[in-house]
Protein backbone atom coordinates (compact mmCIF):
# COMPACT_ATOMS: atom_id res chain seq x y z
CA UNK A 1 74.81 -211.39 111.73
CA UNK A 2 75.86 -212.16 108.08
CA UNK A 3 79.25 -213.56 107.55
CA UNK A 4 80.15 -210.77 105.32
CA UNK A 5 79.33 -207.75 108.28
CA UNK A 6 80.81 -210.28 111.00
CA UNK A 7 84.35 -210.07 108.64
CA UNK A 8 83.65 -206.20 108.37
CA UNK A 9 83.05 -205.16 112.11
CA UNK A 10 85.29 -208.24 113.85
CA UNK A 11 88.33 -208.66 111.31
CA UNK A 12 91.16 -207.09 110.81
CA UNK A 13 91.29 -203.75 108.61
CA UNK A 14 92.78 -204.28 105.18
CA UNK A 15 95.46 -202.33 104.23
CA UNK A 16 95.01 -199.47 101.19
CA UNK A 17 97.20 -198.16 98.76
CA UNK A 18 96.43 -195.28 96.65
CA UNK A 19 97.89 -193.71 94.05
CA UNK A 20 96.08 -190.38 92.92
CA UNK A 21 96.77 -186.88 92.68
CA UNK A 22 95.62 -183.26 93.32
CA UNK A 23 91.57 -183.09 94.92
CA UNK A 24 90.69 -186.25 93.54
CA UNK A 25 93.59 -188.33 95.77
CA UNK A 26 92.73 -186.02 98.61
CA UNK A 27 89.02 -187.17 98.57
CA UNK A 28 90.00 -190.57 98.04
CA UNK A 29 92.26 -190.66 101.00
CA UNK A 30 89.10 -189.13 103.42
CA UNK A 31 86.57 -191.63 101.75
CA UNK A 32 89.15 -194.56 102.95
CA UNK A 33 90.22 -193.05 106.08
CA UNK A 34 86.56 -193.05 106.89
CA UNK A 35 85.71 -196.78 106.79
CA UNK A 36 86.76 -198.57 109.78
CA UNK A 37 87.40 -201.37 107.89
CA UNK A 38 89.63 -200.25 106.18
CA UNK A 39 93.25 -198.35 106.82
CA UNK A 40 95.17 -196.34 104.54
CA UNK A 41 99.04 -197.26 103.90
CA UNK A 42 101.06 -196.38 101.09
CA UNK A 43 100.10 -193.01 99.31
CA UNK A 44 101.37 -191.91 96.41
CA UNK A 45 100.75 -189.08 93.41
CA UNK A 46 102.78 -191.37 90.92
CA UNK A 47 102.91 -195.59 90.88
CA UNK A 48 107.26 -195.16 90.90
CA UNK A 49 106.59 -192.98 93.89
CA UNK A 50 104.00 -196.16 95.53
CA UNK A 51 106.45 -198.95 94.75
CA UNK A 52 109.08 -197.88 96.53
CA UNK A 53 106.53 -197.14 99.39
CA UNK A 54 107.11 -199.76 102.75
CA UNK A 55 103.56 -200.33 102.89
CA UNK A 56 103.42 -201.50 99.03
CA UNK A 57 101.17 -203.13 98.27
CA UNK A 58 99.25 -203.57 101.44
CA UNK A 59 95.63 -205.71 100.85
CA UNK A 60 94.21 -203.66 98.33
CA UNK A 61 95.71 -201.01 95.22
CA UNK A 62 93.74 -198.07 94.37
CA UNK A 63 94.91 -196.76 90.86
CA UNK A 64 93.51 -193.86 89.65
CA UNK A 65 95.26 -192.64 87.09
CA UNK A 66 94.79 -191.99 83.13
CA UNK A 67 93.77 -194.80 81.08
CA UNK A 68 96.21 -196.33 79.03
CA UNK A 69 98.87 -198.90 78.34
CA UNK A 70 100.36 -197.69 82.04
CA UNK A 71 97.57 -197.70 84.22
CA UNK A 72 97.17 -201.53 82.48
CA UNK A 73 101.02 -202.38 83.79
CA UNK A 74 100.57 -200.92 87.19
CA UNK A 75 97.34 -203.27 87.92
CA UNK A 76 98.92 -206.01 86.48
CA UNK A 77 102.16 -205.06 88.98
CA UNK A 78 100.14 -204.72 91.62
CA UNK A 79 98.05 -207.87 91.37
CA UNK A 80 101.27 -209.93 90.49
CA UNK A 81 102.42 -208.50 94.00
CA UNK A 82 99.16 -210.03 95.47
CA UNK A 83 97.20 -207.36 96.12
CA UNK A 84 93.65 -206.87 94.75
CA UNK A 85 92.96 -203.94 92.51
CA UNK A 86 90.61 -201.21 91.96
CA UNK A 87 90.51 -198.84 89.35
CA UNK A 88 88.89 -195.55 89.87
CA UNK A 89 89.10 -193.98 85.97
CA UNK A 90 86.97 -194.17 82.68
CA UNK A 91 88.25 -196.35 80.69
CA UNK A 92 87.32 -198.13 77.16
CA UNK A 93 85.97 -201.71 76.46
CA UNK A 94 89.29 -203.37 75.44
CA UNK A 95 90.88 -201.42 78.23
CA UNK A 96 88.38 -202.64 80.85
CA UNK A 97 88.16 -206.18 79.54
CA UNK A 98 92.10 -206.05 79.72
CA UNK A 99 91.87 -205.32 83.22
CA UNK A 100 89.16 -207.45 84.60
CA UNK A 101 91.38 -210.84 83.16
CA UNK A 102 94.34 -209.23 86.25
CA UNK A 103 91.09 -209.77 88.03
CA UNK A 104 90.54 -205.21 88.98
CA UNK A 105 87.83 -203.76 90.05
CA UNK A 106 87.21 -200.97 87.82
CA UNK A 107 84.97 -197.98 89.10
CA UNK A 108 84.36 -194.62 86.80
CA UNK A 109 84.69 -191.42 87.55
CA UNK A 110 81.18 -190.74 87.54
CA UNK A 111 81.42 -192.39 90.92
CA UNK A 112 81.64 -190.52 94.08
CA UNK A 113 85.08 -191.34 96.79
CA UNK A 114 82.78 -192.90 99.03
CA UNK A 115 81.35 -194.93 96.76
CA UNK A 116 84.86 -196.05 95.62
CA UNK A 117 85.55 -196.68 99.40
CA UNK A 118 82.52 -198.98 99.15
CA UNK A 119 83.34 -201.06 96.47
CA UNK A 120 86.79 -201.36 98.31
CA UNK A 121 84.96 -202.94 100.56
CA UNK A 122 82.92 -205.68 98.42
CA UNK A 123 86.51 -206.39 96.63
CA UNK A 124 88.18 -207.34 99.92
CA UNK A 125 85.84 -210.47 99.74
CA UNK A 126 86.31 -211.46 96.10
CA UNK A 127 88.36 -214.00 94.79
CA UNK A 128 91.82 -213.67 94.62
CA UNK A 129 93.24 -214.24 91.13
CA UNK A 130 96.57 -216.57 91.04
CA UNK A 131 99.68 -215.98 88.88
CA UNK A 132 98.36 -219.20 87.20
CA UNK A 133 95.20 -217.39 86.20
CA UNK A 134 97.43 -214.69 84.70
CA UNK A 135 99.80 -216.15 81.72
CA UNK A 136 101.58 -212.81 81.08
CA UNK A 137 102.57 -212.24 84.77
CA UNK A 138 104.46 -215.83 84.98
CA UNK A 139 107.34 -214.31 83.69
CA UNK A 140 107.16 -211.12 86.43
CA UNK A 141 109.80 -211.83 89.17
CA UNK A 142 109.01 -212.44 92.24
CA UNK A 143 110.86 -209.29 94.50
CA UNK A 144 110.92 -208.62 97.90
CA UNK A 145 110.32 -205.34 98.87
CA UNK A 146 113.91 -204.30 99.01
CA UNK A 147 114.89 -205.63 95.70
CA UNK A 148 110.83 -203.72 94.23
CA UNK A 149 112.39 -200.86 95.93
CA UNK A 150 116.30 -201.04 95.18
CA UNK A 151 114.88 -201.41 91.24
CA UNK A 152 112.63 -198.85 91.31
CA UNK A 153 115.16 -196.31 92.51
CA UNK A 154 117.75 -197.35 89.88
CA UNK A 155 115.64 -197.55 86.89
CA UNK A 156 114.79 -193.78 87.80
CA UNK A 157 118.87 -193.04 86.90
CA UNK A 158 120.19 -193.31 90.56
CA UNK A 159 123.69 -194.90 91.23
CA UNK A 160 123.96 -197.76 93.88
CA UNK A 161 125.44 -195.47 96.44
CA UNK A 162 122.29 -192.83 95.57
CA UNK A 163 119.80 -196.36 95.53
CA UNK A 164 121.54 -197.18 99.46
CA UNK A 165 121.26 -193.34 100.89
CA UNK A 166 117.44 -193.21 99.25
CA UNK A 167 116.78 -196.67 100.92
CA UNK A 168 118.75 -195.79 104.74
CA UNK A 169 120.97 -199.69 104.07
CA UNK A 170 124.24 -199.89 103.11
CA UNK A 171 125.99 -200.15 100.23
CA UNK A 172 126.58 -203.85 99.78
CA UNK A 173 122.95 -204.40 101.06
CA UNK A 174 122.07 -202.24 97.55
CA UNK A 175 123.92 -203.87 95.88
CA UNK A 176 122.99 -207.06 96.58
CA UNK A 177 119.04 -206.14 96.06
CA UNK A 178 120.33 -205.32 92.87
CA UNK A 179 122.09 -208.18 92.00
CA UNK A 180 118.81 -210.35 92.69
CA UNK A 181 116.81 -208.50 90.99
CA UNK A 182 118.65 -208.73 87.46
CA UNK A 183 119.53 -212.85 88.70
CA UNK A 184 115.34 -213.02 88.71
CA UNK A 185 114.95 -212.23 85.35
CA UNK A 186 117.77 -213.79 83.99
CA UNK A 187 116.80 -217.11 85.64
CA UNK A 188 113.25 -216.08 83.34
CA UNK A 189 115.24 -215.62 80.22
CA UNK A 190 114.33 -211.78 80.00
CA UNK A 191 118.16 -210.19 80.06
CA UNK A 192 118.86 -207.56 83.00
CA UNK A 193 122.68 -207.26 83.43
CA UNK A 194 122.43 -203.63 82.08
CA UNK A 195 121.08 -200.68 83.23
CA UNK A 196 119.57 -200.34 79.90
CA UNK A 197 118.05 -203.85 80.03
CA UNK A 198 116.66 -203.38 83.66
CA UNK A 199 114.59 -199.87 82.58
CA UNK A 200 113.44 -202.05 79.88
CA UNK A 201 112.07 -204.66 82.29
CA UNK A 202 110.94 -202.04 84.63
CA UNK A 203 108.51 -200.50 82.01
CA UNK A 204 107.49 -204.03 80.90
CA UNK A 205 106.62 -204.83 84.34
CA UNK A 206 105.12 -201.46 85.47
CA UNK A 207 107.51 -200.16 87.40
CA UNK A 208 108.21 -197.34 85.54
């Protein structure tokens, strides 16, 4: 049996995590669902909704959203986070070639779910792209998922208390996710002691 069908049928399922909307994210979801090597985590309509997700980013990030300046930020997010990345959308030249150097996968929408699902597939074997391979993400933080999730909350105008009752911790515990997070970027020179500042690097880095 070839190496690549003895990985499929003996190896562990890689994790998926989608964010799509309406029919489209619905038949996306089944297409996944179907493949046994595959199983679907985090699910979300909106990326702020994913990243705040427990099962963010899992193996593999399905974005398919409209093409733009944030669909570019959310694959680079999501590859800085390790994951691999497919793009289900239509998108331009620059766009694509933008996209390819975070090392997605980018599939149009002239392309069925289940053919999505399939190139899933072929991307769990391709080569993972490093944070050395990607200048611009050097300067991303490097979160847990509390202190993604803590961040994420806060950017989107909660107050610590709100950010500990949305996550189930404690108050200190949100607080302290919070202080990390804005001791990250200041040990990277990008400025985060304000709330102001931190929406700033949240949109910078795709979180919002």
């Amino acid at each position: 049996m070839p190496a690549t069908e003895m990985e499929a049928t003996t190896g562990a399922p890689r994790s998926v995590s989608v964010v799509a909307s309406g029919t489209l994210g619905a038949e996306l979801r089944d297409a996944i669902a179907a493949d046994r090597s595959l199983t679907l985590g985090a699910v979300a309509p909106r990326f702020t909704d994913l990243v705040v997700e427990s099962g963010f980013p899992g193996d593999i990030v399905v974005l398919a959203e409209e093409p733009g300046r944030a669909l570019f930020a959310h694959a680079q997010t999501a590859a800085a986070a390790g994951a691999l990345v497919v793009v289900h959308a239509d998108v331009d030249d620059d766009l694509r070639e933008a996209l390819a150097a975070t090392g997605a996968t980018v599939v149009p929408l002239t392309e069925s779910p289940s053919a999505v699902a399939e190139r899933i597939g072929a991307a769990r074997h391709a080569h993972r792209r490093t944070s050395r391979q990607l200048p611009e993400v050097e300067r991303r933080p490097r979160l847990s998922s509390g202190e993604r999730r803590a961040l994420a909350h806060y950017v989107q105008g909660l107050t610590t208390v709100q950010v500990a009752a949305e996550m189930g911790v404690g108050y200190e515990t949100a607080k302290t996710f919070l202080r990390r997070v804005r001791a990250k970027y200041a040990a990277l020179d990008r400025p985060a002691s304000k709330r102001s500042q931190l929406i700033n690097r949240a949109e910078e880095d795709g979180i919002l």
